[in-house]
PDB file of N, CA and C in Angstrom:
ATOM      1  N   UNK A   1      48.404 136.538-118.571  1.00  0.00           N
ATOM      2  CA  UNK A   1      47.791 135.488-119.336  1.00  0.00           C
ATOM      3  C   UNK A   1      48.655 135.072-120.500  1.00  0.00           C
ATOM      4  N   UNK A   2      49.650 135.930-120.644  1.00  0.00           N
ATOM      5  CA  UNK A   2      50.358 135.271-121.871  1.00  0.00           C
ATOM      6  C   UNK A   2      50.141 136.030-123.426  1.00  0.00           C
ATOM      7  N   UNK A   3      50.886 136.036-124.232  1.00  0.00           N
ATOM      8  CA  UNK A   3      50.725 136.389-125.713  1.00  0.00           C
ATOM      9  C   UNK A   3      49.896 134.724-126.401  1.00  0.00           C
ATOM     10  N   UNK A   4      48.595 135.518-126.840  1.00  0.00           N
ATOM     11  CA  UNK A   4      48.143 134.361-127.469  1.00  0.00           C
ATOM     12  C   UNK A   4      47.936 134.183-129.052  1.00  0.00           C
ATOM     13  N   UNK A   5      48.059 135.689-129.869  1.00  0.00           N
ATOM     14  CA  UNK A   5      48.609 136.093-131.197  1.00  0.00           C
ATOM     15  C   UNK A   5      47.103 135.983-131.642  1.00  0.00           C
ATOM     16  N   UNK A   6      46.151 136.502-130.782  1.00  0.00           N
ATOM     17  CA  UNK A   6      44.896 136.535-131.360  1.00  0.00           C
ATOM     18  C   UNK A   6      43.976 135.925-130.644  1.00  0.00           C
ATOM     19  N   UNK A   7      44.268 134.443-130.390  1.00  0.00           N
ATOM     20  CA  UNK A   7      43.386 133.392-129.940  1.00  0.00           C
ATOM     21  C   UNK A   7      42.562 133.371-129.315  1.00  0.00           C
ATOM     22  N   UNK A   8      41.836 132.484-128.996  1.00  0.00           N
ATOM     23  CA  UNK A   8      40.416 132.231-128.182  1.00  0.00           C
ATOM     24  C   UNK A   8      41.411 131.423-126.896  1.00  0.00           C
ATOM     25  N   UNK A   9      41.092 132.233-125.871  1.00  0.00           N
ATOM     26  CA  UNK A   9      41.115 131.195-124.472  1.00  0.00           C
ATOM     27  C   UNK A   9      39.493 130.947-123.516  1.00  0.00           C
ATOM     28  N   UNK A  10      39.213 129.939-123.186  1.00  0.00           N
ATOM     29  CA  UNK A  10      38.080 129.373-123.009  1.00  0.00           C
ATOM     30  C   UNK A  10      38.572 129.901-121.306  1.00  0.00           C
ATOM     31  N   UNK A  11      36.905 130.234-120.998  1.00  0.00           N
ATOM     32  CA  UNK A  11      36.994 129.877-119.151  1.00  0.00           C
ATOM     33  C   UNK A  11      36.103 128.923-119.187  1.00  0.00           C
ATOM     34  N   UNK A  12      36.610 128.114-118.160  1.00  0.00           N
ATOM     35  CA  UNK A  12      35.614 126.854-118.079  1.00  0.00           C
ATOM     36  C   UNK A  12      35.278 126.866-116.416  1.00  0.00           C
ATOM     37  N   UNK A  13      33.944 125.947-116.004  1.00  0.00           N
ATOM     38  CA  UNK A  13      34.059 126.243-113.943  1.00  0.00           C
ATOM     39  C   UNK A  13      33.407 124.694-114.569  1.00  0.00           C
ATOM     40  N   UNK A  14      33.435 124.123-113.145  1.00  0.00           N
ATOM     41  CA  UNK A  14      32.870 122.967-112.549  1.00  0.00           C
ATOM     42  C   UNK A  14      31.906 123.206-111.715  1.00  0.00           C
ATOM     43  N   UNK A  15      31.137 122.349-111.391  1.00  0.00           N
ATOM     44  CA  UNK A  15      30.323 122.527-109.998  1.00  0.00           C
ATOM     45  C   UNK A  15      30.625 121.789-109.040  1.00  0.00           C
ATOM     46  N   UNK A  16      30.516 122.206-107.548  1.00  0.00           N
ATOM     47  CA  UNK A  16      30.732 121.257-106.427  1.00  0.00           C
ATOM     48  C   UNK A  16      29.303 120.509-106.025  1.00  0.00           C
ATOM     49  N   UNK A  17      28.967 119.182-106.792  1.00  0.00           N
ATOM     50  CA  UNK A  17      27.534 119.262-106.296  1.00  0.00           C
ATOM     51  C   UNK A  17      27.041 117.645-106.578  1.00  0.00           C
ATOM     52  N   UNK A  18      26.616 117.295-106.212  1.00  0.00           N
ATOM     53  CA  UNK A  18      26.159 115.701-107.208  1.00  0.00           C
ATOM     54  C   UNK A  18      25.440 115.833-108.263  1.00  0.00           C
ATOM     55  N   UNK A  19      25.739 115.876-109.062  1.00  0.00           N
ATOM     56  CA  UNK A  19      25.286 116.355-110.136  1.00  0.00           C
ATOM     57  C   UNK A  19      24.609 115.547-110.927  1.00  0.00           C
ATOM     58  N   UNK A  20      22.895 115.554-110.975  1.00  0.00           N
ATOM     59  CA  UNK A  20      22.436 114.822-111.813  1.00  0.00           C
ATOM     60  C   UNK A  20      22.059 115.291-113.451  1.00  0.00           C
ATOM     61  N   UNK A  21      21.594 114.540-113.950  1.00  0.00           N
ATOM     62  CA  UNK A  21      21.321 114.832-115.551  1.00  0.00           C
ATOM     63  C   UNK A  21      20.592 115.808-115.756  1.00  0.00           C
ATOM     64  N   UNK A  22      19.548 116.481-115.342  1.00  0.00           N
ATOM     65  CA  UNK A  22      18.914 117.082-115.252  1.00  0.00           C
ATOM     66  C   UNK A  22      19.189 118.683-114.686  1.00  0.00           C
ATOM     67  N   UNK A  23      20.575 118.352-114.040  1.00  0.00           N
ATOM     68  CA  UNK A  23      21.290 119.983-113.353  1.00  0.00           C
ATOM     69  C   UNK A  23      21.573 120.736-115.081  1.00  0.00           C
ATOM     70  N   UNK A  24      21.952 121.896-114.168  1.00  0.00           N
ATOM     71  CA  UNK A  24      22.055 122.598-115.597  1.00  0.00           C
ATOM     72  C   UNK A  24      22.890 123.845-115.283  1.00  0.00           C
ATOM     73  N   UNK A  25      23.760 124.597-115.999  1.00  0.00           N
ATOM     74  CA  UNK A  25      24.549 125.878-115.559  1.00  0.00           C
ATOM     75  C   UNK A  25      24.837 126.777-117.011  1.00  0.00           C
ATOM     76  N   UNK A  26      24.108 127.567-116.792  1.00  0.00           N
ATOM     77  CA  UNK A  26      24.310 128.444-117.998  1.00  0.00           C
ATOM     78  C   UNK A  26      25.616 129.990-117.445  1.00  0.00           C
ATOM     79  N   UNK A  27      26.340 129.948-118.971  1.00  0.00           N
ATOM     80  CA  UNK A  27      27.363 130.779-118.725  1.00  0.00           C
ATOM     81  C   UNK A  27      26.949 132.508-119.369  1.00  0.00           C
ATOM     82  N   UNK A  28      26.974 133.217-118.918  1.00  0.00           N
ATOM     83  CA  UNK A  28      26.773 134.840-120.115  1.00  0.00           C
ATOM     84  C   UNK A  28      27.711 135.377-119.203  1.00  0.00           C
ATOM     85  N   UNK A  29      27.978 136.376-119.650  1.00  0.00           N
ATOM     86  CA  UNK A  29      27.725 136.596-121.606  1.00  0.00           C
ATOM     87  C   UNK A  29      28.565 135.984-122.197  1.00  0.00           C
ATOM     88  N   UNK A  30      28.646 135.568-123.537  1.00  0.00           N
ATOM     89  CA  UNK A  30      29.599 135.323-124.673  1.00  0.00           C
ATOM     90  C   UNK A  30      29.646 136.191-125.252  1.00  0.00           C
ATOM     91  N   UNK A  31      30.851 136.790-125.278  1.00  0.00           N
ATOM     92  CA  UNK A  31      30.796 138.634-126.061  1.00  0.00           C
ATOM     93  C   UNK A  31      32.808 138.314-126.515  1.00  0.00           C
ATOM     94  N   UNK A  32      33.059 139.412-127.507  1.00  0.00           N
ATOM     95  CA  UNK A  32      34.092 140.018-127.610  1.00  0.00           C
ATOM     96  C   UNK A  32      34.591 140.935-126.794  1.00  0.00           C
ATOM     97  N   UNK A  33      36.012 140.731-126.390  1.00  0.00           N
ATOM     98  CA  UNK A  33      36.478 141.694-125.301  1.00  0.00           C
ATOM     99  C   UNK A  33      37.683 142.081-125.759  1.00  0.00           C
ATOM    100  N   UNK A  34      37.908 143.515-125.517  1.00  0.00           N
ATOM    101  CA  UNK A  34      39.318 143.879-125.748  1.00  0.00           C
ATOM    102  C   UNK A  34      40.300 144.078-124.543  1.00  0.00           C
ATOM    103  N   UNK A  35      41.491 144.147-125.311  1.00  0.00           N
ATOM    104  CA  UNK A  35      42.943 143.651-124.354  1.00  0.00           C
ATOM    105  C   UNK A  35      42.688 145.136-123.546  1.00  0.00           C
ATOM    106  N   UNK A  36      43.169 144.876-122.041  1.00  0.00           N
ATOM    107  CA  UNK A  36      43.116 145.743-121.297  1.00  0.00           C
ATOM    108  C   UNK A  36      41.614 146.126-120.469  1.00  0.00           C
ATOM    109  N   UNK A  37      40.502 145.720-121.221  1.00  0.00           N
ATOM    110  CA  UNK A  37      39.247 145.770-120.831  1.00  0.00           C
ATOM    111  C   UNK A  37      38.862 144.962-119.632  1.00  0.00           C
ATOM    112  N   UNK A  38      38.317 145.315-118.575  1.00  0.00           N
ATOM    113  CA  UNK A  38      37.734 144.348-117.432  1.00  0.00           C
ATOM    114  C   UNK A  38      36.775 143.272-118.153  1.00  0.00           C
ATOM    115  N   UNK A  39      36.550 141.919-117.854  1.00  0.00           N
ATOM    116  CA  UNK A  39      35.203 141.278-118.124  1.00  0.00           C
ATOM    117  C   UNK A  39      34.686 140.541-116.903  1.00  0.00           C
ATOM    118  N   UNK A  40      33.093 140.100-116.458  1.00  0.00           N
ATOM    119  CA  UNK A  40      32.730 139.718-115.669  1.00  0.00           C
ATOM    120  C   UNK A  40      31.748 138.828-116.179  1.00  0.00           C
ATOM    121  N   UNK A  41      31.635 137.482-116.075  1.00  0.00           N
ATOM    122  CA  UNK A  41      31.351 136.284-116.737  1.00  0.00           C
ATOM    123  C   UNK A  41      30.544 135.528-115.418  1.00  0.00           C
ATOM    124  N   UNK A  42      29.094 135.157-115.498  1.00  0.00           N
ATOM    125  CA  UNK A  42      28.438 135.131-114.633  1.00  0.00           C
ATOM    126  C   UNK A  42      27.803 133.889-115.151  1.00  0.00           C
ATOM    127  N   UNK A  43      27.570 132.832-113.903  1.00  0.00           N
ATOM    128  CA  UNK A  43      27.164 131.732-114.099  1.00  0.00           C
ATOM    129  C   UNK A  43      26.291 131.505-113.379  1.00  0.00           C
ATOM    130  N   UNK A  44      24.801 130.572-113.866  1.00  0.00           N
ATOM    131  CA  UNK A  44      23.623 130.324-113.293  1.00  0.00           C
ATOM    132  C   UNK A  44      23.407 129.223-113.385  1.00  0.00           C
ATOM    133  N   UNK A  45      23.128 128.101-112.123  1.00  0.00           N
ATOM    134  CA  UNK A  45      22.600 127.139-111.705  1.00  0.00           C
ATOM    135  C   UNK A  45      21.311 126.679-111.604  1.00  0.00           C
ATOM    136  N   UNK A  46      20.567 125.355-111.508  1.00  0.00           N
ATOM    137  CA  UNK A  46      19.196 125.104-111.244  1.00  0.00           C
ATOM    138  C   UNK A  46      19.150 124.234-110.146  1.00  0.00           C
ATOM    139  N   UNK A  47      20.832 124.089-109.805  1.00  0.00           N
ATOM    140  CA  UNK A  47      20.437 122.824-108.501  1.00  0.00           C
ATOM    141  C   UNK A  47      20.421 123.289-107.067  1.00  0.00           C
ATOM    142  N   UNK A  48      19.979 122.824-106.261  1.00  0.00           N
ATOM    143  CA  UNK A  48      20.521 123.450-104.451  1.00  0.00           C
ATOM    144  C   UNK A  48      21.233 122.364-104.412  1.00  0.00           C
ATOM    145  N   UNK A  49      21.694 121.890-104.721  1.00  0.00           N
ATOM    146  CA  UNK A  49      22.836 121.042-104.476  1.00  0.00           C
ATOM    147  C   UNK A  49      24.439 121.652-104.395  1.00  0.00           C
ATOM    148  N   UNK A  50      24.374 122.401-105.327  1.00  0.00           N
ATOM    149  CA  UNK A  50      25.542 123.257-105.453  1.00  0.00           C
ATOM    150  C   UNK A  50      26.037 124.065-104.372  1.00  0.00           C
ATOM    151  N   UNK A  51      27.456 123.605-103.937  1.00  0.00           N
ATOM    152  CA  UNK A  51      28.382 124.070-102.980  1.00  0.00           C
ATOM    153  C   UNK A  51      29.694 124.989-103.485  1.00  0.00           C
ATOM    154  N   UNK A  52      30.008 125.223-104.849  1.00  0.00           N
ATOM    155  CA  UNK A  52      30.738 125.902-105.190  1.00  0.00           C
ATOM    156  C   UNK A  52      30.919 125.563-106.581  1.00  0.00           C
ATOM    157  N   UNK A  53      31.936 126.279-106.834  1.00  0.00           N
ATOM    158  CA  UNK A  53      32.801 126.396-108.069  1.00  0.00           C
ATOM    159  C   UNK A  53      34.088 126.706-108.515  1.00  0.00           C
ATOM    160  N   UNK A  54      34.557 125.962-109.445  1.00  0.00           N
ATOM    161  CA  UNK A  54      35.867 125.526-109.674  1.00  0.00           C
ATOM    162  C   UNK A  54      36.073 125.983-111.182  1.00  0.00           C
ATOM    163  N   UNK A  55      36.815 127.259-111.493  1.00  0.00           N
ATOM    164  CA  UNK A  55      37.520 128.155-112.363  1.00  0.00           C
ATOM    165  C   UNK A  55      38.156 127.372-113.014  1.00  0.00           C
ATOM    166  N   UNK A  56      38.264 127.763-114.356  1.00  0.00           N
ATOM    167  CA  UNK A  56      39.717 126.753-115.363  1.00  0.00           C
ATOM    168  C   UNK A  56      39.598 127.574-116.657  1.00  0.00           C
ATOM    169  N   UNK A  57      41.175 127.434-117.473  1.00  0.00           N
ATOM    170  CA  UNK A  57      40.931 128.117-118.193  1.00  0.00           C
ATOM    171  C   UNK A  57      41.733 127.276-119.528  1.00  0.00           C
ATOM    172  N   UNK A  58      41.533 127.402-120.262  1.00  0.00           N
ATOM    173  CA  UNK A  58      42.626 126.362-121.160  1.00  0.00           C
ATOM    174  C   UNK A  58      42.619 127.300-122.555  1.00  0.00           C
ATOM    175  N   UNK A  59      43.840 127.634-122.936  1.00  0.00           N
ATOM    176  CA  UNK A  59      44.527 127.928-123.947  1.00  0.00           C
ATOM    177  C   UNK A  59      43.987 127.035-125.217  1.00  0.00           C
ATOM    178  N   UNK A  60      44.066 127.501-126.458  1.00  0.00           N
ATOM    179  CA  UNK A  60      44.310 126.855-127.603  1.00  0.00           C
ATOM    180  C   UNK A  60      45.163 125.747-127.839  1.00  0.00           C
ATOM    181  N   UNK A  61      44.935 123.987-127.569  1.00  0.00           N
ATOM    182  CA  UNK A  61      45.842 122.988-127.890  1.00  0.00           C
ATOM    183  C   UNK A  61      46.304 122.591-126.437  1.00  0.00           C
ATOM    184  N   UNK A  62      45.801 123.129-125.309  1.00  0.00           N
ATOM    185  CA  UNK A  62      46.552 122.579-124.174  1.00  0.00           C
ATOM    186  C   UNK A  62      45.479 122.114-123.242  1.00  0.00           C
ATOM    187  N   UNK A  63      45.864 121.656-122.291  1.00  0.00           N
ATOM    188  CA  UNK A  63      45.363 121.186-121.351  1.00  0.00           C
ATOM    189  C   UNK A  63      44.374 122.268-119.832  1.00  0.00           C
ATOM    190  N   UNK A  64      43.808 121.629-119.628  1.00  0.00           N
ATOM    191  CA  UNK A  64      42.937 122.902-118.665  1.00  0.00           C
ATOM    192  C   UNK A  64      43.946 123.622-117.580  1.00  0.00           C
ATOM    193  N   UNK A  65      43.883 124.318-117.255  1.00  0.00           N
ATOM    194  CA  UNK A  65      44.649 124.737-116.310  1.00  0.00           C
ATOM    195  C   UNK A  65      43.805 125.830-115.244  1.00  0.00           C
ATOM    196  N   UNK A  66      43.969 125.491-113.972  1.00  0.00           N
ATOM    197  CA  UNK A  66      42.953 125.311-112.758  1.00  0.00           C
ATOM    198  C   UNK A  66      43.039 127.215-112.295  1.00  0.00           C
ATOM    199  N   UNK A  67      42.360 127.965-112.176  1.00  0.00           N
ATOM    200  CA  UNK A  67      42.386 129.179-111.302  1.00  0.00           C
ATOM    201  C   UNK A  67      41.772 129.611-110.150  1.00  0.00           C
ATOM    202  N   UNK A  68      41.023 128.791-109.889  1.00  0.00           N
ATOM    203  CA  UNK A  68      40.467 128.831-108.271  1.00  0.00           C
ATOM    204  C   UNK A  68      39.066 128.430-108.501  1.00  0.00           C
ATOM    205  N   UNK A  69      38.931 128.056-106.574  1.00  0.00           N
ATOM    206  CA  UNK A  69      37.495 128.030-106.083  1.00  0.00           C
ATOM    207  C   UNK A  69      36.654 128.635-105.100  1.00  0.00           C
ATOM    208  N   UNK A  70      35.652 128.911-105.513  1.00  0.00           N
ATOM    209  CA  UNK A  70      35.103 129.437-104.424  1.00  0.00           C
ATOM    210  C   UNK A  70      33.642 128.974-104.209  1.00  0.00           C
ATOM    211  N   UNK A  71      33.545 129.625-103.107  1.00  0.00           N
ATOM    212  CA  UNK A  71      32.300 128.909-102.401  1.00  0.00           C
ATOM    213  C   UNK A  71      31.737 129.801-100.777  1.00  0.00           C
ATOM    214  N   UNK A  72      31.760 130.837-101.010  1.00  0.00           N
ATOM    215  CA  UNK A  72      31.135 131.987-101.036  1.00  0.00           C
ATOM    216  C   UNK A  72      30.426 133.125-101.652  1.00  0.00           C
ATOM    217  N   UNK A  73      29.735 133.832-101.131  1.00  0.00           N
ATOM    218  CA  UNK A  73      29.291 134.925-101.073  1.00  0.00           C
ATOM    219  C   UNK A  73      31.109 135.999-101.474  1.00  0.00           C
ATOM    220  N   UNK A  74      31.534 136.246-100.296  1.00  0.00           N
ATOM    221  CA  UNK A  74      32.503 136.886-100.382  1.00  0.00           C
ATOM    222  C   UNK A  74      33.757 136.578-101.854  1.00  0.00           C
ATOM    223  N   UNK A  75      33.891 137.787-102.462  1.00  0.00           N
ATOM    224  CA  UNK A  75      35.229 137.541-103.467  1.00  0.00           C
ATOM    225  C   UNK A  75      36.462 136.772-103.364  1.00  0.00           C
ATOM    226  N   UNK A  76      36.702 135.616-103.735  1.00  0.00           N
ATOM    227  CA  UNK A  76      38.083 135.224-103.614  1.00  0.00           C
ATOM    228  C   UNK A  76      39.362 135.720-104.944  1.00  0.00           C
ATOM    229  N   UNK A  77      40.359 136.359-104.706  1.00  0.00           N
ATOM    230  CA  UNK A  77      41.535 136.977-105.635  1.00  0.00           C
ATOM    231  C   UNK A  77      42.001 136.318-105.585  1.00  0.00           C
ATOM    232  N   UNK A  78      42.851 135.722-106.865  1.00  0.00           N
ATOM    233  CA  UNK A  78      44.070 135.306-107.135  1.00  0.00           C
ATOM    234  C   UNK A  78      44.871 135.749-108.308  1.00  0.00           C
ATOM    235  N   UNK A  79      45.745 136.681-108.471  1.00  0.00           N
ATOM    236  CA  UNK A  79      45.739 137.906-109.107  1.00  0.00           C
ATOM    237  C   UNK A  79      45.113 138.443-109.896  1.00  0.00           C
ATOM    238  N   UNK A  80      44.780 138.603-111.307  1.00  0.00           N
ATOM    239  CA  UNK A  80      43.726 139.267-112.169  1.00  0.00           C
ATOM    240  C   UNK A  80      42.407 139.065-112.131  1.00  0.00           C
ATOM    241  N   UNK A  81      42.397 137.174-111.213  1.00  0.00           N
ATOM    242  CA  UNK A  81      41.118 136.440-111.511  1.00  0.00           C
ATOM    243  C   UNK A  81      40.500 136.861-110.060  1.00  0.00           C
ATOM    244  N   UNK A  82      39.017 137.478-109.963  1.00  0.00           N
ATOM    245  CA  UNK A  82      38.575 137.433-109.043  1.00  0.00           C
ATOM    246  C   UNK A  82      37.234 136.692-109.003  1.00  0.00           C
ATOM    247  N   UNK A  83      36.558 135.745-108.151  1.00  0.00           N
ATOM    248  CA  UNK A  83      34.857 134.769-108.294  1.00  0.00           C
ATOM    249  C   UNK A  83      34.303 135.375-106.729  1.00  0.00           C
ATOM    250  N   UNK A  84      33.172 134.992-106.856  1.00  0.00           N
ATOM    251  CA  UNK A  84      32.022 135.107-106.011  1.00  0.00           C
ATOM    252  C   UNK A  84      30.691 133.713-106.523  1.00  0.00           C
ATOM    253  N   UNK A  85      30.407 133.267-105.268  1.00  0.00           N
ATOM    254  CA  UNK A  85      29.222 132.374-105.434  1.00  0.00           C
ATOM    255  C   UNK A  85      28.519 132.491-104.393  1.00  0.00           C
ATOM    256  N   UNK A  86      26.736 132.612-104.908  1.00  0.00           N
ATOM    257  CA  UNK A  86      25.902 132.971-104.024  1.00  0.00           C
ATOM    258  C   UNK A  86      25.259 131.568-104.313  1.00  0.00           C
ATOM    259  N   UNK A  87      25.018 131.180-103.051  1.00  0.00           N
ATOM    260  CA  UNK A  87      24.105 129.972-103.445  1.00  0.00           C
ATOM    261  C   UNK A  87      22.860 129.861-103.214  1.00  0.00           C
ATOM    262  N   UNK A  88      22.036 131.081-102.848  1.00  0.00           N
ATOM    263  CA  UNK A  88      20.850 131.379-102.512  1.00  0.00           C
ATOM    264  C   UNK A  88      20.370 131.793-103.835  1.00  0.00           C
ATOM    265  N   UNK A  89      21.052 132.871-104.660  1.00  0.00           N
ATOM    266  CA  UNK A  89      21.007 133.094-105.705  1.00  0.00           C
ATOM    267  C   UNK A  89      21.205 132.066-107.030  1.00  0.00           C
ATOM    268  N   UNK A  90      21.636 131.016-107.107  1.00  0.00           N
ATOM    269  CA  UNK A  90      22.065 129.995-107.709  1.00  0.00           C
ATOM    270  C   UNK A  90      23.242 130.578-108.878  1.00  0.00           C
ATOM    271  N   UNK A  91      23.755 131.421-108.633  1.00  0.00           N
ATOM    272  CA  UNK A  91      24.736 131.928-109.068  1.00  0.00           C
ATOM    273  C   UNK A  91      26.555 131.959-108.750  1.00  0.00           C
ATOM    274  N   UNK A  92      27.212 132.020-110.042  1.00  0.00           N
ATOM    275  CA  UNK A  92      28.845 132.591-109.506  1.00  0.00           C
ATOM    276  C   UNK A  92      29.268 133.564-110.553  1.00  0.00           C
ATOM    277  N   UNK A  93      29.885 134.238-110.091  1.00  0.00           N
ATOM    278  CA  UNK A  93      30.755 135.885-110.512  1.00  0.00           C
ATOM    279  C   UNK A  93      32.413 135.245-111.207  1.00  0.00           C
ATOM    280  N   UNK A  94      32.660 135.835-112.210  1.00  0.00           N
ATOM    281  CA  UNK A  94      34.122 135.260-112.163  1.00  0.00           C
ATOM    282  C   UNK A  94      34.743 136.611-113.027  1.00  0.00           C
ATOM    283  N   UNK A  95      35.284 137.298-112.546  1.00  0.00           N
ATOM    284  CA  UNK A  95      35.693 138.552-113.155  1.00  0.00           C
ATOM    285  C   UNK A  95      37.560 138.248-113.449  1.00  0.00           C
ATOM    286  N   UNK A  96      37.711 139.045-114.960  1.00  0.00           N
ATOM    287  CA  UNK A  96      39.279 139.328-114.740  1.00  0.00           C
ATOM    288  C   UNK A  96      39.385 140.849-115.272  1.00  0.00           C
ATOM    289  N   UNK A  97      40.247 141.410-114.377  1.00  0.00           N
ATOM    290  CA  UNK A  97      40.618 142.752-114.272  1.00  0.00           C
ATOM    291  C   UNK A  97      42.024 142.468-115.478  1.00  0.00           C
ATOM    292  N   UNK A  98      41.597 144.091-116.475  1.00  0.00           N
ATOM    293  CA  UNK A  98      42.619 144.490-116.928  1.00  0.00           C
ATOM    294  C   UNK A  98      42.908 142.888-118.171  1.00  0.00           C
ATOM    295  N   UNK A  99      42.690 142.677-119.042  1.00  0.00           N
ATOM    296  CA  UNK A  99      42.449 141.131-120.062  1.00  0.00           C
ATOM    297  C   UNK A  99      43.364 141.172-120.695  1.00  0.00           C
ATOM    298  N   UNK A 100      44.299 140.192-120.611  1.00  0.00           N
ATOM    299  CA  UNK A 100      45.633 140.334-121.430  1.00  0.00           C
ATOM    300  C   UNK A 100      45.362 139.282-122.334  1.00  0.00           C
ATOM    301  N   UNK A 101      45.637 139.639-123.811  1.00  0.00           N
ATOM    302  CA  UNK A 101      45.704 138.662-124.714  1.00  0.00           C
ATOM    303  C   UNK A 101      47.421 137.733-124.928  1.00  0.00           C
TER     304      UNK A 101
END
């Protein structure tokens, strides 16, 4: 992830879904995490519309930058970053192993 000399890096997801005004996706936890620590950041939906989700993460001053999608049940890896989406559950999983500041 980079030396960030402290900073806040944001995860951000999208939804795959038509999304009306009324959809809604709540993120938890919002917590402090330390370097080296696993975190697992879990997201909840209200629509059945929803077909997946789309990972992003953006640094302090820059632009978003994309880490995957998924749209399963089953875990998708792409190195540290691992997601899961249940859509029965109206939920997605987005874990990173090992948190480098």
């Amino acid at each position: 992830m980079g030396d960030l000399g402290g900073k806040i890096v944001a995860l951000l997801l999208a939804i795959s879904t038509g999304v009306q005004c009324q959809d809604r996706v709540d993120q938890k936890p919002v917590e402090i995490i330390k370097e080296g620590d696993d975190a697992v950041i879990i997201c909840q939906f209200n629509s059945s519309t929803v077909y997946g989700m789309h990972w992003y993460r953006q640094y302090p001053g820059e632009a978003l930058g994309f880490l995957l999608t998924v749209t399963s049940v089953k875990w998708e890896k792409k190195g540290y970053f691992r997601a899961s989406f249940d859509r029965k559950k109206k939920e997605s999983h987005f874990s990173i192993t090992k948190v480098q500041m």
